[in-house]
C-alpha atoms as a PDB file:
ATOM      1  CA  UNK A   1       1.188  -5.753 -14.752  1.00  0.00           C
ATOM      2  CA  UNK A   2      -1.582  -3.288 -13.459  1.00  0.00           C
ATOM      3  CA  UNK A   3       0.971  -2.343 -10.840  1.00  0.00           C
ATOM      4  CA  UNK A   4       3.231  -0.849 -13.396  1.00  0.00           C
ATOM      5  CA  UNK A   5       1.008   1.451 -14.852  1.00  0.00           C
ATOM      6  CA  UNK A   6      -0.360   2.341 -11.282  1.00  0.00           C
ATOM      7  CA  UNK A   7       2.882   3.499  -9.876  1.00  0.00           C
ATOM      8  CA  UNK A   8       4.130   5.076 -12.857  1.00  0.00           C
ATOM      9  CA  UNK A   9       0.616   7.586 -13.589  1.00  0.00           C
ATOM     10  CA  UNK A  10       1.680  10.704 -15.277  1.00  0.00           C
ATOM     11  CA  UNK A  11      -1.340  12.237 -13.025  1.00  0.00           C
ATOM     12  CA  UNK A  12      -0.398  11.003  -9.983  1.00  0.00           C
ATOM     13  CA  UNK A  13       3.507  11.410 -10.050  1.00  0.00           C
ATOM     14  CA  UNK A  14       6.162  13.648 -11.311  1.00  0.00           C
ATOM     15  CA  UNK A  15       8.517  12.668 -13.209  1.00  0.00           C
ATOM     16  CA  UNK A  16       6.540   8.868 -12.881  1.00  0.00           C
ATOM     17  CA  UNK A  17      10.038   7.074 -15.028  1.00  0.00           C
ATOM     18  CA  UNK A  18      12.510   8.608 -12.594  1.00  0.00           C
ATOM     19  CA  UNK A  19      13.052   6.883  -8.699  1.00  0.00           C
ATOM     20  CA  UNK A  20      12.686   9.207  -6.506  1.00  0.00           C
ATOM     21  CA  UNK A  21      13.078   8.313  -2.596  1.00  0.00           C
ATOM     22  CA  UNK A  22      11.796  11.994  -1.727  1.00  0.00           C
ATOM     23  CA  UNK A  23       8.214  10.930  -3.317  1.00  0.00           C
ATOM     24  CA  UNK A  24       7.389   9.242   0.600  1.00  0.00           C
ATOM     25  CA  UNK A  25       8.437  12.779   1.800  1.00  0.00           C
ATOM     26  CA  UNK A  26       5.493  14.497   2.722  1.00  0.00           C
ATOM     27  CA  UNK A  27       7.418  17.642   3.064  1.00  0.00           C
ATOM     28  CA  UNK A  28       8.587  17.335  -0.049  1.00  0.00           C
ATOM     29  CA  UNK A  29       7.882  18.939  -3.648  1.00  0.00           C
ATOM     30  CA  UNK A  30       7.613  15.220  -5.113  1.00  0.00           C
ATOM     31  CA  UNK A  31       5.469  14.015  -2.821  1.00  0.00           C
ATOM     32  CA  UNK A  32       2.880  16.281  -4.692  1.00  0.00           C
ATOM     33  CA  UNK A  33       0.790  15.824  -8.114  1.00  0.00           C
ATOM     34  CA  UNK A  34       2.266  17.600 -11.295  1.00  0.00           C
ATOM     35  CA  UNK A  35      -0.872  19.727 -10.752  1.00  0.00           C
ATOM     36  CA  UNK A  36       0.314  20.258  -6.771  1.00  0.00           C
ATOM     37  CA  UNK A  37      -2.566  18.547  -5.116  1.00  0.00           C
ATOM     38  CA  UNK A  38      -1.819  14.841  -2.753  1.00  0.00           C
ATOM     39  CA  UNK A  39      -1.772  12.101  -4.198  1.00  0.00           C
ATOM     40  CA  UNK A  40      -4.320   9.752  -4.449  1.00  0.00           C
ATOM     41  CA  UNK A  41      -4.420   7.302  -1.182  1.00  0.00           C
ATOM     42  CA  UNK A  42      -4.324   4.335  -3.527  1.00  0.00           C
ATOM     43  CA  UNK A  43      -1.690   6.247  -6.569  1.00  0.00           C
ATOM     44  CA  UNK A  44       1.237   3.625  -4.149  1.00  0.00           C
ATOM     45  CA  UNK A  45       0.283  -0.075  -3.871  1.00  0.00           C
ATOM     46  CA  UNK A  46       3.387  -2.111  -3.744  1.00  0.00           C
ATOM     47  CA  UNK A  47       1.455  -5.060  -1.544  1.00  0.00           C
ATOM     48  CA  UNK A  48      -1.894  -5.259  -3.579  1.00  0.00           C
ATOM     49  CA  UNK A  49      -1.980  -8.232  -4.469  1.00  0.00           C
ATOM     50  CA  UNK A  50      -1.281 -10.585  -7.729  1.00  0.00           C
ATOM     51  CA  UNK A  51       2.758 -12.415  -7.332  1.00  0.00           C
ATOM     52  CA  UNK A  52       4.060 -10.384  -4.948  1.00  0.00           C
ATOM     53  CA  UNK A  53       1.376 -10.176  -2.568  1.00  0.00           C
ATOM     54  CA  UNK A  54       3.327  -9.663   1.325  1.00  0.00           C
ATOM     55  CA  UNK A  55       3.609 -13.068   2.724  1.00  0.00           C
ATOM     56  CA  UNK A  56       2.739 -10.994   6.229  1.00  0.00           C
ATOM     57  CA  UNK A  57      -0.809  -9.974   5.444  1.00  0.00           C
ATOM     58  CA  UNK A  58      -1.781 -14.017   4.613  1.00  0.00           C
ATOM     59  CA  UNK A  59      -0.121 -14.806   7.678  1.00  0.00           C
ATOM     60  CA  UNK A  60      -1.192 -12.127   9.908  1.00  0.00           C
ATOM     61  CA  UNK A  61      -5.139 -13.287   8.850  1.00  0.00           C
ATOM     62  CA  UNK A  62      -4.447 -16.342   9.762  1.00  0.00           C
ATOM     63  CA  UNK A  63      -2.814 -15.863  12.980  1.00  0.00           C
ATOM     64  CA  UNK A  64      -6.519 -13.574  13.757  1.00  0.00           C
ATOM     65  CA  UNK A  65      -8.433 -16.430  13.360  1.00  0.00           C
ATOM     66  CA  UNK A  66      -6.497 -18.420  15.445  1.00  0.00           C
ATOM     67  CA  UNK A  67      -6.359 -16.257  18.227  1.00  0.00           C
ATOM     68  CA  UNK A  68     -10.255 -15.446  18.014  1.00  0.00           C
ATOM     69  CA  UNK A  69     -10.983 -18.874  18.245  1.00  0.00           C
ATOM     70  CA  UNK A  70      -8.785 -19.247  21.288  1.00  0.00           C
ATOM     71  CA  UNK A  71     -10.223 -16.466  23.286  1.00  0.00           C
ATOM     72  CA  UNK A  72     -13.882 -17.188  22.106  1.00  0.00           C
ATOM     73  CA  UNK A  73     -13.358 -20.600  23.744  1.00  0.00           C
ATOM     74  CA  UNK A  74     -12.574 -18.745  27.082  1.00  0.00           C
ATOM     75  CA  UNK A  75     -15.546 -16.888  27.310  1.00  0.00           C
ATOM     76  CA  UNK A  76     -18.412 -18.005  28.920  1.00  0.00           C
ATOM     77  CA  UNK A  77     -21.828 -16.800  27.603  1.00  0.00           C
END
């Protein structure tokens, strides 16, 4: 629920009820703050985490380990 009020931040976006593809834009106007400075880094988190957490990032963790494991075992200290 968190996420909701996140993306929709009167300080961070303009216009934060209306979609907007142009918002990813960085050359354009409503990829800006209402006040015209960027955005905070963190203002667009549609993978954080809760429900709808991208099955690629658990996945892609796991597949590190695996792989450091395997070439660990290669190497001879």
């Amino acid at each position: 629920m968190l996420t909701y009020y996140l993306h929709r931040d009167p300080d961070q976006w303009i216009e934060p009820d209306v979609y907007e593809p142009e918002r990813f834009n960085p050359e354009s106007k409503w990829s800006l703050t209402p006040s015209g400075t960027k955005r905070h880094p963190f203002a667009f988190a549609p993978f954080l985490g809760g429900k709808r957490i991208c099955l690629g990032k658990t996945f892609a963790e796991n597949e590190v380990k695996i792989i450091l494991a395997m070439i660990i075992t290669q190497l001879d200290f």
